[in-house]
C-alpha atoms as a PDB file:
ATOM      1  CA  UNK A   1     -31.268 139.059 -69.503  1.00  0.00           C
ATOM      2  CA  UNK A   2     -29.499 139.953 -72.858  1.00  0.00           C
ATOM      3  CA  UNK A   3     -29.281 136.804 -75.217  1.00  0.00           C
ATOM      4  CA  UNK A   4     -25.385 136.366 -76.252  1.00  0.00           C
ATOM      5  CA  UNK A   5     -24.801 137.758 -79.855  1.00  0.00           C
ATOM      6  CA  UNK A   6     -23.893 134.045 -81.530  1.00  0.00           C
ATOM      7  CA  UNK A   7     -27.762 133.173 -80.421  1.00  0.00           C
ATOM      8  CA  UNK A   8     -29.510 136.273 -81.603  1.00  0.00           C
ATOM      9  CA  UNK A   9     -27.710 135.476 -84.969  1.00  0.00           C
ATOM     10  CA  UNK A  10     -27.337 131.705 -85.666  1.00  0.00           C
ATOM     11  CA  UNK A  11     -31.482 131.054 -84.707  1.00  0.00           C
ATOM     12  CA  UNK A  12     -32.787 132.951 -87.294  1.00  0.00           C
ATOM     13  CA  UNK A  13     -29.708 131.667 -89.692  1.00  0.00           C
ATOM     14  CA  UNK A  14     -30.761 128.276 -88.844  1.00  0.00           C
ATOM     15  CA  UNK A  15     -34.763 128.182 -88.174  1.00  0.00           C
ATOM     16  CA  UNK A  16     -36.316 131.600 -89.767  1.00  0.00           C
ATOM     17  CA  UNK A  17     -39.321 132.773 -88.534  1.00  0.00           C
ATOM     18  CA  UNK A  18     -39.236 129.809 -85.557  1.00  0.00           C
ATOM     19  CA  UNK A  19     -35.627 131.091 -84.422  1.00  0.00           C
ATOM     20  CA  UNK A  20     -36.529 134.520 -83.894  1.00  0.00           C
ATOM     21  CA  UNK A  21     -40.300 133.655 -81.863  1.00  0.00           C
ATOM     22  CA  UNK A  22     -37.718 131.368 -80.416  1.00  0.00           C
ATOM     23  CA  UNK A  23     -35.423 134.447 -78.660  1.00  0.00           C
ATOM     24  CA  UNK A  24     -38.207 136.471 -78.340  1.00  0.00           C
ATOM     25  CA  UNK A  25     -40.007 133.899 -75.682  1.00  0.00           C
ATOM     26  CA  UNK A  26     -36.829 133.239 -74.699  1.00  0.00           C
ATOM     27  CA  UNK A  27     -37.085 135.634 -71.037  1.00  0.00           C
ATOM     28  CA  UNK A  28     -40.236 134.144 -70.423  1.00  0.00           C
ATOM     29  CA  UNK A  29     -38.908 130.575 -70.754  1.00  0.00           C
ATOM     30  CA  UNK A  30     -36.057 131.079 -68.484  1.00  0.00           C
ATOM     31  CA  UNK A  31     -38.487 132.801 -65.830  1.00  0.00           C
ATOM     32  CA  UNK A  32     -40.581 130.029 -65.969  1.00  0.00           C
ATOM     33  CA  UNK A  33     -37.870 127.304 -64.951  1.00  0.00           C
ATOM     34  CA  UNK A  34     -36.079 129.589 -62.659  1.00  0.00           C
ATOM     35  CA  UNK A  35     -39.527 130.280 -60.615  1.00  0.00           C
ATOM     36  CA  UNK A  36     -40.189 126.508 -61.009  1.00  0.00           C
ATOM     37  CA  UNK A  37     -36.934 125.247 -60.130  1.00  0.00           C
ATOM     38  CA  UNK A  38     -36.041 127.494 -57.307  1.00  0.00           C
ATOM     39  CA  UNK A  39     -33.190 128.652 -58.922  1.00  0.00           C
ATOM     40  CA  UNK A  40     -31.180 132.187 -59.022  1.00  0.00           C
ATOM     41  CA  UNK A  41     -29.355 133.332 -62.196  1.00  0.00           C
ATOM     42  CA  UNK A  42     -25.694 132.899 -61.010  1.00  0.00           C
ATOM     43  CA  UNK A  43     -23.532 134.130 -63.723  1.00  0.00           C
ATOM     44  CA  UNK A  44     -23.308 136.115 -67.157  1.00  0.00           C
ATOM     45  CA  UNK A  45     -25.481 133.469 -69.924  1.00  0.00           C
ATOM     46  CA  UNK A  46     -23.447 131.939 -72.509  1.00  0.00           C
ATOM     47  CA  UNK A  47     -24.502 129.996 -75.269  1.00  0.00           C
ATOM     48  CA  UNK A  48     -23.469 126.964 -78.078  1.00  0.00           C
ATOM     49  CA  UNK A  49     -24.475 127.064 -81.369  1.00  0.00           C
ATOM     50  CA  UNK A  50     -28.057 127.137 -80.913  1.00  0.00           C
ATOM     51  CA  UNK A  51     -28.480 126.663 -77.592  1.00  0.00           C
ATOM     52  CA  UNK A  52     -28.762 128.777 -74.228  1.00  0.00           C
ATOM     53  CA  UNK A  53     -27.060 127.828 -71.198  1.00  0.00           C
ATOM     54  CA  UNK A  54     -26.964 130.143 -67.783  1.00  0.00           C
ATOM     55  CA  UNK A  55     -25.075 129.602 -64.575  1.00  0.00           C
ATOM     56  CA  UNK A  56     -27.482 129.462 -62.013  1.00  0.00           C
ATOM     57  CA  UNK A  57     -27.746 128.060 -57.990  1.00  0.00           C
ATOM     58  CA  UNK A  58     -30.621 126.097 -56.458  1.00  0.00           C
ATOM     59  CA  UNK A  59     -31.417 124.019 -53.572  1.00  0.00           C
ATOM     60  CA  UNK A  60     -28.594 121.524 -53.854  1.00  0.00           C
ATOM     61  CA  UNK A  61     -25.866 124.050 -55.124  1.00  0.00           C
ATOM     62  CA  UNK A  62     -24.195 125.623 -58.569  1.00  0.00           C
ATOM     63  CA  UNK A  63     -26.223 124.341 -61.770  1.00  0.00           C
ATOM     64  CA  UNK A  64     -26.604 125.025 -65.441  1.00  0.00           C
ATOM     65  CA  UNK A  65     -29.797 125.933 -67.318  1.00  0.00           C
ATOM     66  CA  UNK A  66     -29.583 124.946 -71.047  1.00  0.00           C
ATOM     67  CA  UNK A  67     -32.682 125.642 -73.252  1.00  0.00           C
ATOM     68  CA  UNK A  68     -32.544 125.354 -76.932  1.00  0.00           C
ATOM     69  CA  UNK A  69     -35.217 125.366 -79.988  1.00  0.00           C
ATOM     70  CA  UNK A  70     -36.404 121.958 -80.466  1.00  0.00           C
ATOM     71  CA  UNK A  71     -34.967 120.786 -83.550  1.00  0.00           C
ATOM     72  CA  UNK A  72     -36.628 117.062 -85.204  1.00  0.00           C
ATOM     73  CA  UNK A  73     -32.866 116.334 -86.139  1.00  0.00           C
ATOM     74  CA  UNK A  74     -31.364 115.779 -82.887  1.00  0.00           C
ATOM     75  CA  UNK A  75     -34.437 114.740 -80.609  1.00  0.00           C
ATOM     76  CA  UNK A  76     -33.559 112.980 -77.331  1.00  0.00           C
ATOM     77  CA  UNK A  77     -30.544 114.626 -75.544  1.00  0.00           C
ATOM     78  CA  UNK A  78     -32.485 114.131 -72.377  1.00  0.00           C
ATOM     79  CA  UNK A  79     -32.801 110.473 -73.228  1.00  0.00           C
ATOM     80  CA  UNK A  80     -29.376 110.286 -73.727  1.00  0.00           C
ATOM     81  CA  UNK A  81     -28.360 111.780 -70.661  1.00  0.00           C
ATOM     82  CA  UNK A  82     -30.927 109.935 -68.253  1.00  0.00           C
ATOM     83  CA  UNK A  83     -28.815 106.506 -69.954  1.00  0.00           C
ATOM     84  CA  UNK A  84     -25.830 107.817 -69.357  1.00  0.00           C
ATOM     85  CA  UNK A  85     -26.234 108.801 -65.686  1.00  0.00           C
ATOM     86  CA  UNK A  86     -23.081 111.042 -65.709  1.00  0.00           C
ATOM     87  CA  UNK A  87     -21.144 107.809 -67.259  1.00  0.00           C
ATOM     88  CA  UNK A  88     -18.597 110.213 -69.301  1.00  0.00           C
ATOM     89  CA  UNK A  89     -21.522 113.008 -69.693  1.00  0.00           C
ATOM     90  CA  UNK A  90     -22.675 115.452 -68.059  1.00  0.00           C
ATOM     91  CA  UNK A  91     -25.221 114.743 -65.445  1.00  0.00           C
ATOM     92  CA  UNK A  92     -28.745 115.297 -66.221  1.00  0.00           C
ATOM     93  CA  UNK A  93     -30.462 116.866 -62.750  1.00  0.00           C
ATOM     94  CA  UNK A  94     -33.873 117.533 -63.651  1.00  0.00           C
ATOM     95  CA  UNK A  95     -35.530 118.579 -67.066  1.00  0.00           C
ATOM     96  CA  UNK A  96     -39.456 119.834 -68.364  1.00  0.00           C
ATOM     97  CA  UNK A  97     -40.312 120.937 -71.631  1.00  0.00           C
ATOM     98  CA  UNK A  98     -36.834 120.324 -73.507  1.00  0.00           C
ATOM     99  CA  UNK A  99     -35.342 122.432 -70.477  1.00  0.00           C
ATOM    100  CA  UNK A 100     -32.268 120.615 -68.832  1.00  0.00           C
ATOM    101  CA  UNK A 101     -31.212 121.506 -65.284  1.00  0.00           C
ATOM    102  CA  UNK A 102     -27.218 120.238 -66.042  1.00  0.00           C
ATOM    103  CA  UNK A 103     -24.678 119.630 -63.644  1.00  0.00           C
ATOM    104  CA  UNK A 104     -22.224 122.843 -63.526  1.00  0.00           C
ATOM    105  CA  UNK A 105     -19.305 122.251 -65.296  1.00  0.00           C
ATOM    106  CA  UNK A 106     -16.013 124.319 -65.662  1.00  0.00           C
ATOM    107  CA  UNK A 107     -17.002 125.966 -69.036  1.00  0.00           C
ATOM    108  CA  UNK A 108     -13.226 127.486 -69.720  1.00  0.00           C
ATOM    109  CA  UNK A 109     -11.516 124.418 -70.036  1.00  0.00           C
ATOM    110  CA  UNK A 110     -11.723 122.341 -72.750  1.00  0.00           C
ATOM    111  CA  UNK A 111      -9.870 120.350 -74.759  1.00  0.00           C
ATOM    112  CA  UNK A 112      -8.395 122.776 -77.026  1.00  0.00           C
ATOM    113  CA  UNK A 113      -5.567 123.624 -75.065  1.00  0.00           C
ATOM    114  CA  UNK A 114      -4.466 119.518 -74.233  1.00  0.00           C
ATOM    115  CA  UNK A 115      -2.104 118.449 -76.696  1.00  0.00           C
ATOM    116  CA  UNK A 116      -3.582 116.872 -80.335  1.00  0.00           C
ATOM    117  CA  UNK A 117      -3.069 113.489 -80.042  1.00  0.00           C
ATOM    118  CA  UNK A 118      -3.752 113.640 -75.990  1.00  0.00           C
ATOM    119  CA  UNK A 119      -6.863 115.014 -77.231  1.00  0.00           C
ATOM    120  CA  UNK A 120      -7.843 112.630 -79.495  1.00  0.00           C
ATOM    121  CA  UNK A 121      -7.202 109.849 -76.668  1.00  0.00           C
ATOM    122  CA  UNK A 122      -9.208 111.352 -74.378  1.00  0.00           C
ATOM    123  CA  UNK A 123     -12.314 111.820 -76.554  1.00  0.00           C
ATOM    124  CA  UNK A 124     -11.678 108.238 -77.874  1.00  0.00           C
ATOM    125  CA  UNK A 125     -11.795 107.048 -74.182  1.00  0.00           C
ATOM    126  CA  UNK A 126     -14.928 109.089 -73.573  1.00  0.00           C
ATOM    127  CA  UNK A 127     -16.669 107.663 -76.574  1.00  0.00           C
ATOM    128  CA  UNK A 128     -15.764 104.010 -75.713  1.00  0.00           C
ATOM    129  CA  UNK A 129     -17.593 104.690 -72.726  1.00  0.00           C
ATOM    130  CA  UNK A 130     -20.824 106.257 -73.849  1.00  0.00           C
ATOM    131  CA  UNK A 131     -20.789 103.731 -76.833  1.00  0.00           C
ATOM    132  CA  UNK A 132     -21.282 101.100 -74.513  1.00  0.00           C
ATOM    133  CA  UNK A 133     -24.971 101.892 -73.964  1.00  0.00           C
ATOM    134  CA  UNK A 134     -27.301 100.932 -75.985  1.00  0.00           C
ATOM    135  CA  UNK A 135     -29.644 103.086 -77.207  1.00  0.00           C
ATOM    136  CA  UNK A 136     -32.811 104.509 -75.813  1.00  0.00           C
ATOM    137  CA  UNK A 137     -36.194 104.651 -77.126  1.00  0.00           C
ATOM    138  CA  UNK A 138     -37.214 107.755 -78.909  1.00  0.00           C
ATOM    139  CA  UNK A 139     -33.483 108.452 -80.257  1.00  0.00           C
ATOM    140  CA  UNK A 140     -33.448 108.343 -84.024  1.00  0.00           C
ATOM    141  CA  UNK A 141     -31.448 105.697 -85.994  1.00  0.00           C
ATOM    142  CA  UNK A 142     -28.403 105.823 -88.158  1.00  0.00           C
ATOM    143  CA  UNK A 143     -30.184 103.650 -90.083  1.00  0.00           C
ATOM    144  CA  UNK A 144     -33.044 105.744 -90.956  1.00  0.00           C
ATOM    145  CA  UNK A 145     -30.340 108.626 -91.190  1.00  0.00           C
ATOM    146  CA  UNK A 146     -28.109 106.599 -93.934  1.00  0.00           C
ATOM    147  CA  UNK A 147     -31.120 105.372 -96.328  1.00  0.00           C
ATOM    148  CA  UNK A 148     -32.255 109.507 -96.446  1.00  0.00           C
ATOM    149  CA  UNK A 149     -28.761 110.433 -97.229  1.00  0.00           C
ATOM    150  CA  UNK A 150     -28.623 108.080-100.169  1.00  0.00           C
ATOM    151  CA  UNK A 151     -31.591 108.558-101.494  1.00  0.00           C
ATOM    152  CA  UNK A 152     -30.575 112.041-101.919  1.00  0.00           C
ATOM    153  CA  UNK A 153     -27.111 111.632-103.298  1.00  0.00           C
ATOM    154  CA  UNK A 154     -27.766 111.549-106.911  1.00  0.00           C
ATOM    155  CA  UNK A 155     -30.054 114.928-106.997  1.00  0.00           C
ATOM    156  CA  UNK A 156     -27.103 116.347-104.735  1.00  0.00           C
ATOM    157  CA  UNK A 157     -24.808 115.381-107.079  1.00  0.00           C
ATOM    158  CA  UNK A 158     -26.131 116.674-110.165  1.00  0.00           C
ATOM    159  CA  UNK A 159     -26.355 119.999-108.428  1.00  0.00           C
ATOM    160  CA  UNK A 160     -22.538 120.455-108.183  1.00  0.00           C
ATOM    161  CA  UNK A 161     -20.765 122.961-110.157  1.00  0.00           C
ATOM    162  CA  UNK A 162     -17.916 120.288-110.607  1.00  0.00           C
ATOM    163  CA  UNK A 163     -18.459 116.990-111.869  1.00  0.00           C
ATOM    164  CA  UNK A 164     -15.110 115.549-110.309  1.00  0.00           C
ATOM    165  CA  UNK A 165     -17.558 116.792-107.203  1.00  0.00           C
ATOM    166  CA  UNK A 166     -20.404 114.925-107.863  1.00  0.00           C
ATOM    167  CA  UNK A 167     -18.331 111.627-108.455  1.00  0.00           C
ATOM    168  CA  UNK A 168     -16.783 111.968-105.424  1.00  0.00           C
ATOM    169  CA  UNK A 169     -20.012 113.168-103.652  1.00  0.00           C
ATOM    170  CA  UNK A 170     -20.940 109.446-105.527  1.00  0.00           C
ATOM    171  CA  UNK A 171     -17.877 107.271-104.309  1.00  0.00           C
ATOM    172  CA  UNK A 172     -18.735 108.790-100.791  1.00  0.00           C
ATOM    173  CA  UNK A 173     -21.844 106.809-101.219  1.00  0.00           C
ATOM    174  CA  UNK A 174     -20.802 103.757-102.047  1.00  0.00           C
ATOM    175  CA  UNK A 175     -18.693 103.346 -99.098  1.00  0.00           C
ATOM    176  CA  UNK A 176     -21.373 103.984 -97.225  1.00  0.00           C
ATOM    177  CA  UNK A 177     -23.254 101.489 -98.985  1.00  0.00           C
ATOM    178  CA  UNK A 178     -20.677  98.542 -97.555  1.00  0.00           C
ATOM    179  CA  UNK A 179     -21.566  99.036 -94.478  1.00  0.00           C
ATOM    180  CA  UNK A 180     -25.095 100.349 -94.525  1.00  0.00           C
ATOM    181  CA  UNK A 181     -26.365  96.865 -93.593  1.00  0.00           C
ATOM    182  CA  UNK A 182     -25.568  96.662 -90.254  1.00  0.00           C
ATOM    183  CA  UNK A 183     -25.908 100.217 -88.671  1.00  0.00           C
ATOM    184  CA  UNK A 184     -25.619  99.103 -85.118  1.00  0.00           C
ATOM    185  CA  UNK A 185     -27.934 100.077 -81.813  1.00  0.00           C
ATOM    186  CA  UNK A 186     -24.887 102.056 -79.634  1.00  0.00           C
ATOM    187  CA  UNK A 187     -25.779 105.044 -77.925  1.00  0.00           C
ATOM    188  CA  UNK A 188     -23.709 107.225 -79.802  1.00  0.00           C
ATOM    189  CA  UNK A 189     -22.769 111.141 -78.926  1.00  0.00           C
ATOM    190  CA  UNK A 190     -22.453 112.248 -82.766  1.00  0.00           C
ATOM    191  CA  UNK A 191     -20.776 115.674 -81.861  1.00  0.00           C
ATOM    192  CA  UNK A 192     -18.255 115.160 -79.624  1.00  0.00           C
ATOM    193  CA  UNK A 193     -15.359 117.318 -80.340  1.00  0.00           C
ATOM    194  CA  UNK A 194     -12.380 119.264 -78.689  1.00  0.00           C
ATOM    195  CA  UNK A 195     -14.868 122.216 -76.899  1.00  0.00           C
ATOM    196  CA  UNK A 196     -17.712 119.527 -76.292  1.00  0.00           C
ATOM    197  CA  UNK A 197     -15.525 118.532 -73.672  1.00  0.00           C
ATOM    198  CA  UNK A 198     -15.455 120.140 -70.438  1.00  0.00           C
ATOM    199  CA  UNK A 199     -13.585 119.790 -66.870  1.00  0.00           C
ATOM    200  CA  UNK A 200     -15.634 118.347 -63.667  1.00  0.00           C
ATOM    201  CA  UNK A 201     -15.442 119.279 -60.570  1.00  0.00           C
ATOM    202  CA  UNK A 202     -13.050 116.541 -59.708  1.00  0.00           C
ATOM    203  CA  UNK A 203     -10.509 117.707 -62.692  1.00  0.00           C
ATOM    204  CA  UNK A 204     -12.475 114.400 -65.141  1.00  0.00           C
ATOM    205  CA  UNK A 205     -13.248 115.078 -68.531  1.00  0.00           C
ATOM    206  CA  UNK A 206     -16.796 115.277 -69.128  1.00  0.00           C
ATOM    207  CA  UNK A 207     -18.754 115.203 -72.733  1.00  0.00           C
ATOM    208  CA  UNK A 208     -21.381 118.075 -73.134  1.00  0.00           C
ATOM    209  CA  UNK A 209     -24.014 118.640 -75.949  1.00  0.00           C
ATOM    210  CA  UNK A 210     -24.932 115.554 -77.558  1.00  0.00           C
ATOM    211  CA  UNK A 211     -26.912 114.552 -80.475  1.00  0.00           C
ATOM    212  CA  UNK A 212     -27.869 111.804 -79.590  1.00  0.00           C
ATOM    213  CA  UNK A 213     -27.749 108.818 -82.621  1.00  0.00           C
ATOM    214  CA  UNK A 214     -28.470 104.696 -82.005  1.00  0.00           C
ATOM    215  CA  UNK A 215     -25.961 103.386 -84.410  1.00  0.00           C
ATOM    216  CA  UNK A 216     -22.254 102.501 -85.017  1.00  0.00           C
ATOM    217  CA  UNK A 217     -19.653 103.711 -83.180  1.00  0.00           C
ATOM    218  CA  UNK A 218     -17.718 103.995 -86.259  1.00  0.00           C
ATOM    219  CA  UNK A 219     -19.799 106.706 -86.656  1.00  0.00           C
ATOM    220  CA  UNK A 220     -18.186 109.190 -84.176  1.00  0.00           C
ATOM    221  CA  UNK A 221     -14.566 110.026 -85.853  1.00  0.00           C
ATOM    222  CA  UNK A 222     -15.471 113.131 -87.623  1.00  0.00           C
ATOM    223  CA  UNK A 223     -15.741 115.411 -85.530  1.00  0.00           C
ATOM    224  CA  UNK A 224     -12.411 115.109 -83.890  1.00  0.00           C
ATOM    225  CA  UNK A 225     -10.791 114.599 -87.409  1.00  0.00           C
ATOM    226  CA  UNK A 226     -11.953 118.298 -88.602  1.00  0.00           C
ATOM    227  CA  UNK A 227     -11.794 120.317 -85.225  1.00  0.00           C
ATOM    228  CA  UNK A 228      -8.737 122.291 -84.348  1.00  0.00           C
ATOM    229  CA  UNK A 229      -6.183 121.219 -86.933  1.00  0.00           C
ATOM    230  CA  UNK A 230      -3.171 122.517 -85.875  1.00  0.00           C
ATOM    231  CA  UNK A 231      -1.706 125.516 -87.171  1.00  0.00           C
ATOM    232  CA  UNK A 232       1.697 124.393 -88.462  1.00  0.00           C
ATOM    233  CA  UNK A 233       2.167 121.620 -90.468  1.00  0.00           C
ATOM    234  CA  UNK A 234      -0.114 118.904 -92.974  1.00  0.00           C
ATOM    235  CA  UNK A 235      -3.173 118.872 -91.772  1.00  0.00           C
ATOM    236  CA  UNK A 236      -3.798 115.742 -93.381  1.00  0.00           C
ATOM    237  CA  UNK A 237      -1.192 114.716 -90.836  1.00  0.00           C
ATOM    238  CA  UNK A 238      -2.963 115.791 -88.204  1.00  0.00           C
ATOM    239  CA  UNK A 239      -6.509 113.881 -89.540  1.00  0.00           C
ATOM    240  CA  UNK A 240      -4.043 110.534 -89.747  1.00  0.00           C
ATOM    241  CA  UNK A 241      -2.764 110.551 -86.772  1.00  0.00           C
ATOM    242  CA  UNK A 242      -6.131 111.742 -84.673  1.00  0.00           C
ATOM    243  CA  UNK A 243      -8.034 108.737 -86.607  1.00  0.00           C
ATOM    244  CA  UNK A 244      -5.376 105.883 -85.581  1.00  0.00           C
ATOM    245  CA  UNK A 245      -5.835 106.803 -82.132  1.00  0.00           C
ATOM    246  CA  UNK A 246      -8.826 106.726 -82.172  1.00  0.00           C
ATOM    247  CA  UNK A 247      -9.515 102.925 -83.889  1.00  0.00           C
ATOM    248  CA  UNK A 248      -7.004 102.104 -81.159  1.00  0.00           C
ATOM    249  CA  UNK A 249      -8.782 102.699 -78.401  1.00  0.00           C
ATOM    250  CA  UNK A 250     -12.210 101.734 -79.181  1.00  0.00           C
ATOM    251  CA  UNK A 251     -11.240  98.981 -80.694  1.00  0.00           C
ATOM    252  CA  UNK A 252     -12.951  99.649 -84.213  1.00  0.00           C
ATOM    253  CA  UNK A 253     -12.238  97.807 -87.491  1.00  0.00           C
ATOM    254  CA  UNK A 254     -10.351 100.318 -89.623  1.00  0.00           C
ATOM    255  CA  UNK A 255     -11.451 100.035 -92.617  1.00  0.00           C
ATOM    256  CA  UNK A 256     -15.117 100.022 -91.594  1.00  0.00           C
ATOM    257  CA  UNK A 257     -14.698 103.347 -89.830  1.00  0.00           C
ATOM    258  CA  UNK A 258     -12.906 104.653 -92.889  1.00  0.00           C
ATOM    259  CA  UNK A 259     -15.991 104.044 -94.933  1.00  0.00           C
ATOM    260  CA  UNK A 260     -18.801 105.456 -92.038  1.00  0.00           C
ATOM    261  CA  UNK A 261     -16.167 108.750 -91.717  1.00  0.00           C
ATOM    262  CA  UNK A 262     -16.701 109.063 -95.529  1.00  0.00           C
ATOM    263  CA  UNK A 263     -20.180 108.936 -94.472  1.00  0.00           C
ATOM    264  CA  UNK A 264     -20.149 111.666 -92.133  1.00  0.00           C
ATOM    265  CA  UNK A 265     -18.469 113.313 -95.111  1.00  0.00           C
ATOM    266  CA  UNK A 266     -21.178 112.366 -97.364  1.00  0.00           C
ATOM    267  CA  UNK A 267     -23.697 113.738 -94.625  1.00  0.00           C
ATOM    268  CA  UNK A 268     -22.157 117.384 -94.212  1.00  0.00           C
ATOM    269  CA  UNK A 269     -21.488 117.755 -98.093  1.00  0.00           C
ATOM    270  CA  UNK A 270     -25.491 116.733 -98.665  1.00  0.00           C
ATOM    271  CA  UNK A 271     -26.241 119.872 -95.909  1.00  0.00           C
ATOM    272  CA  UNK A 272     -24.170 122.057 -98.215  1.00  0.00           C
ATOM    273  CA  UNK A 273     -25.788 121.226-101.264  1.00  0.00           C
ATOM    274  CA  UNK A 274     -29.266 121.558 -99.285  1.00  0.00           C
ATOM    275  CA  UNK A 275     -28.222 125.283 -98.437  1.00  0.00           C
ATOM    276  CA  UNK A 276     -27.560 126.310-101.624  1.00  0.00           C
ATOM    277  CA  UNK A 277     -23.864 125.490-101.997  1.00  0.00           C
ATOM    278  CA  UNK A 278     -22.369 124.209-105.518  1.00  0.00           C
ATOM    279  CA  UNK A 279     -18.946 122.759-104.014  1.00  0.00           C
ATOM    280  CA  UNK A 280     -17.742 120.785-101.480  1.00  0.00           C
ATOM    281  CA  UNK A 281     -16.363 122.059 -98.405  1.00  0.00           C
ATOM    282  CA  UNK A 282     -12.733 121.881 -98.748  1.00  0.00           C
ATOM    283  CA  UNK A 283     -12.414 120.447 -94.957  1.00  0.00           C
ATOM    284  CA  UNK A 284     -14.424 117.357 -96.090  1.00  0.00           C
ATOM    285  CA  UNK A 285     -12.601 116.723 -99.270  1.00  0.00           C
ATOM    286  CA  UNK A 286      -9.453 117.159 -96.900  1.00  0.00           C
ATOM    287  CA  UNK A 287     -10.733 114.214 -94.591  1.00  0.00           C
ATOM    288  CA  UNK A 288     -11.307 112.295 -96.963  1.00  0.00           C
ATOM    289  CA  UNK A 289      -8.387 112.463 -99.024  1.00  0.00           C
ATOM    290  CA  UNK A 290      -6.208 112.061 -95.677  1.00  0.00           C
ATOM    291  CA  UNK A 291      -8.027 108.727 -95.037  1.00  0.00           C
ATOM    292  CA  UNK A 292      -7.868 107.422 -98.734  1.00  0.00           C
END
């Protein structure tokens, strides 16, 4: 089995040491569920950011394995799933050990080729739907997630090159702050983006991947709002537009989702600064500014 080249480098980019024991038990992890399963490779393996996913066939038809590194900061995709029961996601068949046995889904179409604000529609429709569930147990909390991210705001801030950076790295924050009392219990997706969404078998869009999150909805816009900004024109336009679909249909208070985007803002700038970085990502200052 040869591991796809995006896996063999992001693992050890992302976890070390633990990435690379990670590939290198990866054959005998996939034999294991395979034998166990009853299953028979059925297709060349392809893979996400971290995670491994092969076409295979078993008892009750076409399949897909995933296995991934278990990573503390997105615990409970099986959780998810299992509450879900294919309602907008992809359905969970069986899983052991962090391995998921996945419902096969057509993994060359996605989103990118529908048309932008189609797009955004779509995923907003998706996300109403998985939103309406509350969380399960074992999922980790927006709330938990917001009062880490501003307790580390200051030291991130003082680590900026720019200290226009840090203020804004600051006023992130204090949006945040308005609405950090009430953080919500929804069951939400956190990543769902144009190529987290695949085509069923019945020609339905279907959300893949999740991280899973109990909070506020108002928590899900960024992802759509940065992915696959059209190449001609203001992108700013493009973030605008995308995010007033996308209060439309699930029925969010604007200005409240304005101020947990700037959050989701807050929380990839804070990863930056974590990795070394001195500036903010331009995309994120983009947002922002677009939503301002």
């Amino acid at each position: 089995m040869r591991i796809p080249a995006r896996l063999v480098t992001n693992l050890p980019r992302y976890y070390g040491d633990r990435g690379r024991a990670w590939l290198a038990d990866a054959p005998r992890l996939v034999a294991n569920r395979l034998a166990e399963w009853a299953l028979t490779v059925d297709g060349p393996p392809m893979c996400g950011e971290v995670a491994l996913v092969i076409p295979v066939r078993g008892p009750d038809g076409p399949a897909a394995l995933k296995l991934q590194i278990d990573d503390p900061e997105h615990p409970g995709e099986a959780a998810a799933l299992r509450t879900w029961n294919g309602d907008g996601a992809v359905r969970l068949l069986r899983e052991h050990d962090g391995a998921l046995l996945l419902e096969r889904l057509d993994s060359g179409r996605d989103l990118r080729g529908v048309h932008d604000g189609q797009a955004a529609r779509i995923i907003a429709g998706l996300l109403l739907r998985l939103n309406a569930h509350r969380a399960p147990a074992g999922v980790r909390s927006l709330a938990d997630v917001t009062a880490r991210m501003l307790a580390d705001v200051p030291a991130a801030a003082a680590r900026l090159t720019d200290p226009a950076a840090g203020k804004l790295l600051l006023t992130w924050a204090d949006a945040v702050r308005e609405v950090a009392g009430d953080c919500g219990d929804r069951l939400l997706h956190w990543d769902l983006h144009h190529q987290n969404v695949l085509a069923g078998d019945s020609g339905d869009w279907v959300a893949i991947d999740p991280k899973p999150l109990a909070g506020d909805p108002a928590f899900e816009l960024l992802p759509v709002l940065q992915n696959q900004w059209p190449a001609d024109g203001d992108p700013r336009r493009a973030v605008r537009r995308r995010f007033e679909v996308m209060v439309e249909v699930m029925g969010l208070d604007r200005e409240r989702a304005v101020r947990w985007t700037l959050g989701r803002t807050l929380q990839n700038s804070l990863w930056t600064v974590e990795d070394g970085g001195h500036a903010l990502e331009a995309e994120q200052v983009l947002v922002a500014e677009a939503l301002g």
